[in-house]
N, C-alpha and C. Protein backbone atom coordinates (compact mmCIF):
# COMPACT_ATOMS: atom_id res chain seq x y z
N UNK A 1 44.33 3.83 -18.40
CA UNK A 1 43.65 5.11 -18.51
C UNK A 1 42.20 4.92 -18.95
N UNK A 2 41.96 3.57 -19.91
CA UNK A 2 40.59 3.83 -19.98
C UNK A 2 39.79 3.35 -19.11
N UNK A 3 40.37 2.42 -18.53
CA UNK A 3 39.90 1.82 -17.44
C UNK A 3 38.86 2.72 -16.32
N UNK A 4 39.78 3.98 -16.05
CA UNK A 4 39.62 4.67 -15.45
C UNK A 4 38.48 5.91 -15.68
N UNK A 5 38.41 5.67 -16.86
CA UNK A 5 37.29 6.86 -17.49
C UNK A 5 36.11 6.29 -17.55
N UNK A 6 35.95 5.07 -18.02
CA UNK A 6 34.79 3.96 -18.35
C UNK A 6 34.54 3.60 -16.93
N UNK A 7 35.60 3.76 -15.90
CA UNK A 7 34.78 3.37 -14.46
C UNK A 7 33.76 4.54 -14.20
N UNK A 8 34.78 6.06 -14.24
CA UNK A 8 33.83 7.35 -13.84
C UNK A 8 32.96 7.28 -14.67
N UNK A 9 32.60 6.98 -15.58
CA UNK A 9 31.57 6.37 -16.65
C UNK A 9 30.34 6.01 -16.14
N UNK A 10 30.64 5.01 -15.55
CA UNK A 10 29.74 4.12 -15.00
C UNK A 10 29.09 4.60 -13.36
N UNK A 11 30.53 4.99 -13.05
CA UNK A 11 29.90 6.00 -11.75
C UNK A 11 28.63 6.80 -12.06
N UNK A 12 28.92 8.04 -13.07
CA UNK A 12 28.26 8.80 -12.84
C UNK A 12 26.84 8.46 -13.86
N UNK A 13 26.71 7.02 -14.42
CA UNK A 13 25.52 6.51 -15.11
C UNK A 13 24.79 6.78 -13.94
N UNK A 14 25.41 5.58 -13.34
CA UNK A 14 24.87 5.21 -11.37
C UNK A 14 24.20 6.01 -10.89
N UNK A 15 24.35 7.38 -10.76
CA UNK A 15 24.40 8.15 -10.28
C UNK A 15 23.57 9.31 -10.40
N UNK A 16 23.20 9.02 -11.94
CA UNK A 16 22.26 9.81 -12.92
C UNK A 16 21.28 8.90 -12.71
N UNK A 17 20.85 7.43 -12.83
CA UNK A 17 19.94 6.94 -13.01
C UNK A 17 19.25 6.72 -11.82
N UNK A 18 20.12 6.53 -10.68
CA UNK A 18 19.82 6.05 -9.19
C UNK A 18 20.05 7.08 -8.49
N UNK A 19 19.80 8.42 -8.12
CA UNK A 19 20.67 9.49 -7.10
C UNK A 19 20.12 8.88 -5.71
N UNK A 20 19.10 8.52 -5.12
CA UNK A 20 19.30 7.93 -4.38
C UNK A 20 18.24 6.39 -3.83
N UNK A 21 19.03 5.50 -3.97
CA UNK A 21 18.41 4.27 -4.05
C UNK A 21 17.37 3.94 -2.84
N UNK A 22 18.27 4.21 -1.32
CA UNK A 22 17.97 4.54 -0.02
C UNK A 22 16.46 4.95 -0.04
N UNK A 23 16.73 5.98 -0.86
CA UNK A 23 15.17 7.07 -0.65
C UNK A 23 13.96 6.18 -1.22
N UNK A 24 14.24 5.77 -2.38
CA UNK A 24 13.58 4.60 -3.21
C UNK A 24 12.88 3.87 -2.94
N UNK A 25 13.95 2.94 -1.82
CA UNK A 25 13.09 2.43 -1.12
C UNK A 25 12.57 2.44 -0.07
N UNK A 26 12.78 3.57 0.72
CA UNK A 26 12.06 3.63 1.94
C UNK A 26 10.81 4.18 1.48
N UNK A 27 10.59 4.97 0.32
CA UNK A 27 9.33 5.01 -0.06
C UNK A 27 8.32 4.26 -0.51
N UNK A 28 9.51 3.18 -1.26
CA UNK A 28 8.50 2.06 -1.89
C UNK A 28 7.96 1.46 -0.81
N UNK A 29 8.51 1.29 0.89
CA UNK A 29 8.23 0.47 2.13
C UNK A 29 7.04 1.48 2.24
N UNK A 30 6.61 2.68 2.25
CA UNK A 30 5.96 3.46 2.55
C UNK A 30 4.62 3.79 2.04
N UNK A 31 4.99 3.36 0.65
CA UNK A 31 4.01 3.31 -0.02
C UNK A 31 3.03 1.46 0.01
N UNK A 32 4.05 0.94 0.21
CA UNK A 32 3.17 -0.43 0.66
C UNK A 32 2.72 -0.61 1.66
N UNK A 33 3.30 0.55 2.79
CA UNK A 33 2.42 0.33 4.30
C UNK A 33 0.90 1.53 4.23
N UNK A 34 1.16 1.72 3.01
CA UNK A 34 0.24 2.92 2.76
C UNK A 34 -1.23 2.17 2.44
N UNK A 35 -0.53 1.42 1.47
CA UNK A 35 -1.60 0.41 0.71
C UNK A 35 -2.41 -0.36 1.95
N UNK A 36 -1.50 -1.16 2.55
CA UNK A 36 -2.24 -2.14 3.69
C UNK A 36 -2.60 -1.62 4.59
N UNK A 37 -2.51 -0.54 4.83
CA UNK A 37 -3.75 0.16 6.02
C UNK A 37 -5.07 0.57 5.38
N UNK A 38 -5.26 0.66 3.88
CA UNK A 38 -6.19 0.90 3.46
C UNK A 38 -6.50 -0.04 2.98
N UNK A 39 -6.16 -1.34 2.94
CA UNK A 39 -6.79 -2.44 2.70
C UNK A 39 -7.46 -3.12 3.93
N UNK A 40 -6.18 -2.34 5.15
CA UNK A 40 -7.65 -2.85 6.93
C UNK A 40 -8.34 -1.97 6.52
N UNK A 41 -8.39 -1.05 6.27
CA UNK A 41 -9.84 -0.19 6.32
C UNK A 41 -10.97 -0.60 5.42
N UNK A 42 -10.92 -0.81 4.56
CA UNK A 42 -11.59 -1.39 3.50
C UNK A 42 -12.48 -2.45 4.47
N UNK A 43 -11.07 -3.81 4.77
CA UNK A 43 -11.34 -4.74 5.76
C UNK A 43 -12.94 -4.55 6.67
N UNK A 44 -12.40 -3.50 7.44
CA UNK A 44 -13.45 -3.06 8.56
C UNK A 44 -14.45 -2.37 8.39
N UNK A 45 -14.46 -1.68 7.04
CA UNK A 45 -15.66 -1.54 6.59
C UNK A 45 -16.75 -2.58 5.93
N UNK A 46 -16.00 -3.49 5.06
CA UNK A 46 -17.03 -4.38 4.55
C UNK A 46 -17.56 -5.23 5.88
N UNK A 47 -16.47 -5.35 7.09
CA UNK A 47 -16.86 -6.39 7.92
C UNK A 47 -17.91 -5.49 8.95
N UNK A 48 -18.30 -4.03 9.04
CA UNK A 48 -19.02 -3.21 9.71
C UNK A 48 -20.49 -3.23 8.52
N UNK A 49 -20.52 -2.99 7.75
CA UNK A 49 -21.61 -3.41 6.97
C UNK A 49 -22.43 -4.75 6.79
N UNK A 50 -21.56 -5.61 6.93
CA UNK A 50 -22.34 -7.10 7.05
C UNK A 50 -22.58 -7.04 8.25
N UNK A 51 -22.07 -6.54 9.27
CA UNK A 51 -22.60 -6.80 9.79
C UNK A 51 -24.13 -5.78 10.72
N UNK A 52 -24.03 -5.04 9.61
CA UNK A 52 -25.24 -3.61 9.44
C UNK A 52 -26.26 -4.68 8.58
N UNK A 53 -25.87 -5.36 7.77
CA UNK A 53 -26.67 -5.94 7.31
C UNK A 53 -27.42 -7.16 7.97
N UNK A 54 -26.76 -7.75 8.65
CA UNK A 54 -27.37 -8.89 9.68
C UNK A 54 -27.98 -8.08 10.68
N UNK A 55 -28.03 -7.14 11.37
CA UNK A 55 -29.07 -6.53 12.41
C UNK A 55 -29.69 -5.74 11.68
N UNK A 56 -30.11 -5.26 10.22
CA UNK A 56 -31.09 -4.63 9.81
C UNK A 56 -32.14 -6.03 9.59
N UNK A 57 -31.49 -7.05 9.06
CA UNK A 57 -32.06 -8.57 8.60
C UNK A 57 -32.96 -8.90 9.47
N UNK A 58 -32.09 -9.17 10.83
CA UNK A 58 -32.77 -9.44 12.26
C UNK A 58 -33.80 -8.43 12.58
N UNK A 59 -33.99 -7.18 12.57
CA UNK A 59 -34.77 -6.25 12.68
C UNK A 59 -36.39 -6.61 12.06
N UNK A 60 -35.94 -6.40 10.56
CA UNK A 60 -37.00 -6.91 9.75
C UNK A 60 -37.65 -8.24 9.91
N UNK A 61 -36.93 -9.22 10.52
CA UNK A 61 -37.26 -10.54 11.07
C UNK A 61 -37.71 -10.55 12.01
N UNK A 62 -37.75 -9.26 13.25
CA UNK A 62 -38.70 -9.21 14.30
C UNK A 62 -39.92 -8.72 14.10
N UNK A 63 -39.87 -7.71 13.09
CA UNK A 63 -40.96 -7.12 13.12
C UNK A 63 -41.67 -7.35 12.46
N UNK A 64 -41.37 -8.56 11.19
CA UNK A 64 -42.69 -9.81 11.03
C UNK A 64 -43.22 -9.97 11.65
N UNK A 65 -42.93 -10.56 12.91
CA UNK A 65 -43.19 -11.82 14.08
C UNK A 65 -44.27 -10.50 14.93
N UNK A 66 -43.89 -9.29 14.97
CA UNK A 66 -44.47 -8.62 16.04
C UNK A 66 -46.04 -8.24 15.51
């Protein structure tokens, strides 16, 4: 009998602490695919600025010369 109470016990810890694990983690997947698209973006921005910065460089390097 106690067996049986200390299991529903534990069930409904489970159950209270975790209602749903599933959800958990498909968010946690969600939230990390969240992250790494804004880390390409980031990506393609710093790599769109350098390279804003090498044809402003080059610019100013012609128009020494001119």
């Amino acid at each position: 009998m106690t067996y049986i109470i200390s299991a529903n016990i534990q069930k409904y810890e489970i159950e209270e602490n975790y209602p749903n694990i599933l959800i958990h983690f498909f968010v946690n997947i969600l939230i990390g695919i969240a992250l790494l698209i804004m880390k390409f973006y980031i990506y393609i921005i710093q790599y769109q600025v350098k390279n804003l910065l090498y044809f402003i460089f080059f610019v100013k390097i012609k128009a020494d010369y001119v």
